[in-house]
Protein backbone atom coordinates (compact mmCIF):
# COMPACT_ATOMS: atom_id res chain seq x y z
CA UNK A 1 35.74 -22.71 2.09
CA UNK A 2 33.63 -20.00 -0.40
CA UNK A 3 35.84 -17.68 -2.01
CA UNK A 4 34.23 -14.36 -0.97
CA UNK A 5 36.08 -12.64 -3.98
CA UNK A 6 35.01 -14.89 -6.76
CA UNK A 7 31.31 -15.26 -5.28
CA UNK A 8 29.46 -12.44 -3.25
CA UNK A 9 26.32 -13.94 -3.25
CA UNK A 10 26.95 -15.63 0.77
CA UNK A 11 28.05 -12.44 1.61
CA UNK A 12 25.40 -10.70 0.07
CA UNK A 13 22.67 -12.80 1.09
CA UNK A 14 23.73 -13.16 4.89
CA UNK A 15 23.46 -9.34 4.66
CA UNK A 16 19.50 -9.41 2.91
CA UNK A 17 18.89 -11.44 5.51
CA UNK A 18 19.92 -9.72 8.55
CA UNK A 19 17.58 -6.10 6.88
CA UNK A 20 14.87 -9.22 6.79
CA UNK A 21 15.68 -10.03 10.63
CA UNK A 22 16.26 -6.40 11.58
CA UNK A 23 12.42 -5.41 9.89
CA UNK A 24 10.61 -8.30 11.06
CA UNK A 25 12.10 -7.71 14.48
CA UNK A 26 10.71 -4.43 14.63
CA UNK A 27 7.71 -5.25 13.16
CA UNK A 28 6.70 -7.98 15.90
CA UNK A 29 7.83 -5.45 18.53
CA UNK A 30 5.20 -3.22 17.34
CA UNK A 31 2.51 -5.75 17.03
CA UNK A 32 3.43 -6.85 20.43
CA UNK A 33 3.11 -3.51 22.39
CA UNK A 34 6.26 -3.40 23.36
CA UNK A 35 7.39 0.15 21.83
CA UNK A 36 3.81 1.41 23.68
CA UNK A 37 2.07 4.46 21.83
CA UNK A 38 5.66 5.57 19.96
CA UNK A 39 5.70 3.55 17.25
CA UNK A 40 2.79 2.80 15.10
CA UNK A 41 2.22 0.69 11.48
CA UNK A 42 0.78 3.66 9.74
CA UNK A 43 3.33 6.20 10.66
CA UNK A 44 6.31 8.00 8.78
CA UNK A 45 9.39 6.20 10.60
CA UNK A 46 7.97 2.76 9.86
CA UNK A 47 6.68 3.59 5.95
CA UNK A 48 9.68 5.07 4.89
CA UNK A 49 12.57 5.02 7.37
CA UNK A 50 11.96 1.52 8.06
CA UNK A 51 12.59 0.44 4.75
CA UNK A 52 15.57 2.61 4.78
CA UNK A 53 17.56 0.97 7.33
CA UNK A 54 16.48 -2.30 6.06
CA UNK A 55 18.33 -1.95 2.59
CA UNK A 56 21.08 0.21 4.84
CA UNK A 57 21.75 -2.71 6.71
CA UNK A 58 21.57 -5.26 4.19
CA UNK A 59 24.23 -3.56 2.23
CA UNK A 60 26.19 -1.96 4.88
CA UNK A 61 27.38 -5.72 6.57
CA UNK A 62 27.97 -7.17 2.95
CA UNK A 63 30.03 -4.01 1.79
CA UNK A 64 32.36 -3.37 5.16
CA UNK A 65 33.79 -6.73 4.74
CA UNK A 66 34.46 -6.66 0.99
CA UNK A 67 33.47 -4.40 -1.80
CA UNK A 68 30.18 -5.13 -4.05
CA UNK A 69 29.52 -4.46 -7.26
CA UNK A 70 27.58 -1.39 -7.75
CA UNK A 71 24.38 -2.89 -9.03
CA UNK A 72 24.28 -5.02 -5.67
CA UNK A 73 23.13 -1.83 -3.99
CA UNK A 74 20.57 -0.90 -5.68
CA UNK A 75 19.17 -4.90 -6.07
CA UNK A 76 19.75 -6.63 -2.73
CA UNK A 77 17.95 -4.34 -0.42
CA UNK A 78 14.84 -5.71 -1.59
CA UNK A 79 15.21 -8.80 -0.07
CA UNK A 80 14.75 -7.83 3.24
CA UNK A 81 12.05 -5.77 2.47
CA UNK A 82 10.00 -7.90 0.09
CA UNK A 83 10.73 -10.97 2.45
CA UNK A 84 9.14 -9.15 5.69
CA UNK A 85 5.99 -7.58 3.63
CA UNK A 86 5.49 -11.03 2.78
CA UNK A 87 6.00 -13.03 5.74
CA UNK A 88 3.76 -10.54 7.57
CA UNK A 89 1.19 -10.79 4.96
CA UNK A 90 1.34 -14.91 5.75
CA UNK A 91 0.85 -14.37 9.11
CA UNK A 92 -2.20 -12.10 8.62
CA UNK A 93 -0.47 -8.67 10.42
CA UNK A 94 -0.77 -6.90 6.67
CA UNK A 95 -3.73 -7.55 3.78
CA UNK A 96 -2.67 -8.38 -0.06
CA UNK A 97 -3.81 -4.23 -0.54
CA UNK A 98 -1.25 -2.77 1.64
CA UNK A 99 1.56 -4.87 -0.08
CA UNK A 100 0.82 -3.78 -2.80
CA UNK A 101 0.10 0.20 -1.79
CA UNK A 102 3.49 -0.43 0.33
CA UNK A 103 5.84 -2.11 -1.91
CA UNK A 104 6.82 0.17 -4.44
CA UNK A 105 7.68 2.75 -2.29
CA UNK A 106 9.56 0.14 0.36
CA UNK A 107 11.24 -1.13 -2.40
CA UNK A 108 12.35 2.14 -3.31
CA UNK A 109 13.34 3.31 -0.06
CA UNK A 110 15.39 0.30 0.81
CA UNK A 111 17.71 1.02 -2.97
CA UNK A 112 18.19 4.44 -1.43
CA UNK A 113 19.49 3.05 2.00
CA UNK A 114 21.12 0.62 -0.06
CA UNK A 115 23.43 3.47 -1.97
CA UNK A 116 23.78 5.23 1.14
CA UNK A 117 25.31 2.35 2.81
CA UNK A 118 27.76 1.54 -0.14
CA UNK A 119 28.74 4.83 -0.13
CA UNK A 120 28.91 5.28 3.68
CA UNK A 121 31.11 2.10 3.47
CA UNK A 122 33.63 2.77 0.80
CA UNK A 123 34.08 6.72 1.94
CA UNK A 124 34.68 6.14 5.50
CA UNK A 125 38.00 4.25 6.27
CA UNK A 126 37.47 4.30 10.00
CA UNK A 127 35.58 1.61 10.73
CA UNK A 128 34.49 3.36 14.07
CA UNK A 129 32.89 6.27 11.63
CA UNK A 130 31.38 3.42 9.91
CA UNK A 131 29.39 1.65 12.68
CA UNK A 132 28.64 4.58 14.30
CA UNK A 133 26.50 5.85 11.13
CA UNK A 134 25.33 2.14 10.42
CA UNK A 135 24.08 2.15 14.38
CA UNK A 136 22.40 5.81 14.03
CA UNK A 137 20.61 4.49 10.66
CA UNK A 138 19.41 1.24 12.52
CA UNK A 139 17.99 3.53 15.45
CA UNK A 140 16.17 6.25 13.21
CA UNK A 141 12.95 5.16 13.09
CA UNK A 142 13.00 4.75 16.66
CA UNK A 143 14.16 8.00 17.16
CA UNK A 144 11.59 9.35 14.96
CA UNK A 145 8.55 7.89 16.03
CA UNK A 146 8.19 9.43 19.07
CA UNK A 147 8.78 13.00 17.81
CA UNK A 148 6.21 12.49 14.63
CA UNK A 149 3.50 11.23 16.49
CA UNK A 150 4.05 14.17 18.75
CA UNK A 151 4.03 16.90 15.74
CA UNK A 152 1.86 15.38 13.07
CA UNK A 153 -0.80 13.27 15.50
CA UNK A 154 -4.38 15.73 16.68
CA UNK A 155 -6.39 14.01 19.28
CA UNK A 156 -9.64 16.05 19.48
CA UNK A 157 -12.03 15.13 22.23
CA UNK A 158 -15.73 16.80 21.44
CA UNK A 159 -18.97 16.29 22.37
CA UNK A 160 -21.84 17.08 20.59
CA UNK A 161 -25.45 17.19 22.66
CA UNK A 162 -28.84 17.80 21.26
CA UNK A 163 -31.91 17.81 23.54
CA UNK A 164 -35.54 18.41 23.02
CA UNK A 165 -37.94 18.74 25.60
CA UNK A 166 -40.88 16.74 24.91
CA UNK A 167 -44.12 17.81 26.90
CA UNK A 168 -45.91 14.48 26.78
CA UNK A 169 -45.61 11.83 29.68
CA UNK A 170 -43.59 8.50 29.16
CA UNK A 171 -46.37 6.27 27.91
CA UNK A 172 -47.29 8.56 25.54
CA UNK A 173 -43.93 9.24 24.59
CA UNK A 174 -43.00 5.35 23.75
CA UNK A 175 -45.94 4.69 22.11
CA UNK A 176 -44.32 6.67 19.35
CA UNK A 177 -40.67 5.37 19.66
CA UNK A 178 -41.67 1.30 20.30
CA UNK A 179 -42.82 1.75 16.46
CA UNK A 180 -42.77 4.23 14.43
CA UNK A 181 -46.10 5.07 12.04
CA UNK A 182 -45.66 5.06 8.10
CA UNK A 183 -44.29 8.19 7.06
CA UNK A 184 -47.26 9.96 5.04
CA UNK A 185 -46.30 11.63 1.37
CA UNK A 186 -46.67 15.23 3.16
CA UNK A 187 -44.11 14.81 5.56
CA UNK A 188 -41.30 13.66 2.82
């Protein structure tokens, strides 16, 4: 039996790899349809909330069950993240470009969950408190979504007509279209 005390790294790595579950999970739900016209690739809750509660979670289970070194936090969380950028790059749902537009600021995102949910952890000693702000992070983007592409989303419908009456009958009239004559030096 593994020693949690004398080596994290199980403990730590079971909990990079449930952020890694939790992200791809919601990313195949959104490539499937299944959260309908709420949830979207290119929106705020999956850019940067997403990434959130991926390095929330992957902390968050490692820390309630035994305290982590600092540093943990602000490494681990990038597990998850870098794991499901990649794995959807491999399956050809996201190009090389937006890893690398996305990464940085995933990465960053997921050390700032990451704090939060060492912090959230070790403050809290009701474990109640605890799970109820772990559950809350893990339905944020969800909850989010729907609201931003509400406020921030402009669907303009406009039609633009031009007509010109042409007083010349049909023949005439496709004789010109059918092909067009060489454009003389006056009329550039």
């Amino acid at each position: 039996m593994i020693d949690l005390r004398s080596n994290p790294l199980p403990l730590l790595l079971s909990g990079a790899v449930a952020g890694l579950l939790y992200g791809l999970a919601v990313r195949i739900c959104i490539e499937s349809r299944l959260m309908g016209p709420w949830f979207g690739v290119m929106s705020l809750a999956f850019l940067f909330l997403l990434p959130f509660a991926i390095g929330f979670l992957s902390i968050y289970l490692a820390e309630r069950r035994e305290p982590q070194p600092v540093w943990t936090w602000f490494v681990f969380p990038w597990i998850g993240v870098a794991g499901g950028t990649f794995a959807a790059m491999m399956v050809f749902l996201e190009g090389a470009i937006c890893v690398v537009m996305f990464l940085p600021v995933g990465l960053l995102l997921s050390t700032i969950g990451g704090v939060a949910a060492g912090l959230v952890a070790r403050r809290q000693r009701r474990k109640q408190v605890r799970d109820v702000i772990a559950g809350c992070v893990l339905l944020l983007p969800f909850l989010v979504s729907p609201w931003e592409s509400k406020v921030f989303v402009r669907k303009d419908l406009r039609t633009v007509e031009n007509v010109i009456t042409i007083n010349a009958p049909p023949s005439v009239v496709w004789e010109q279209i059918k092909t067009v004559p060489p454009i003389r030096k006056q009329e550039l």
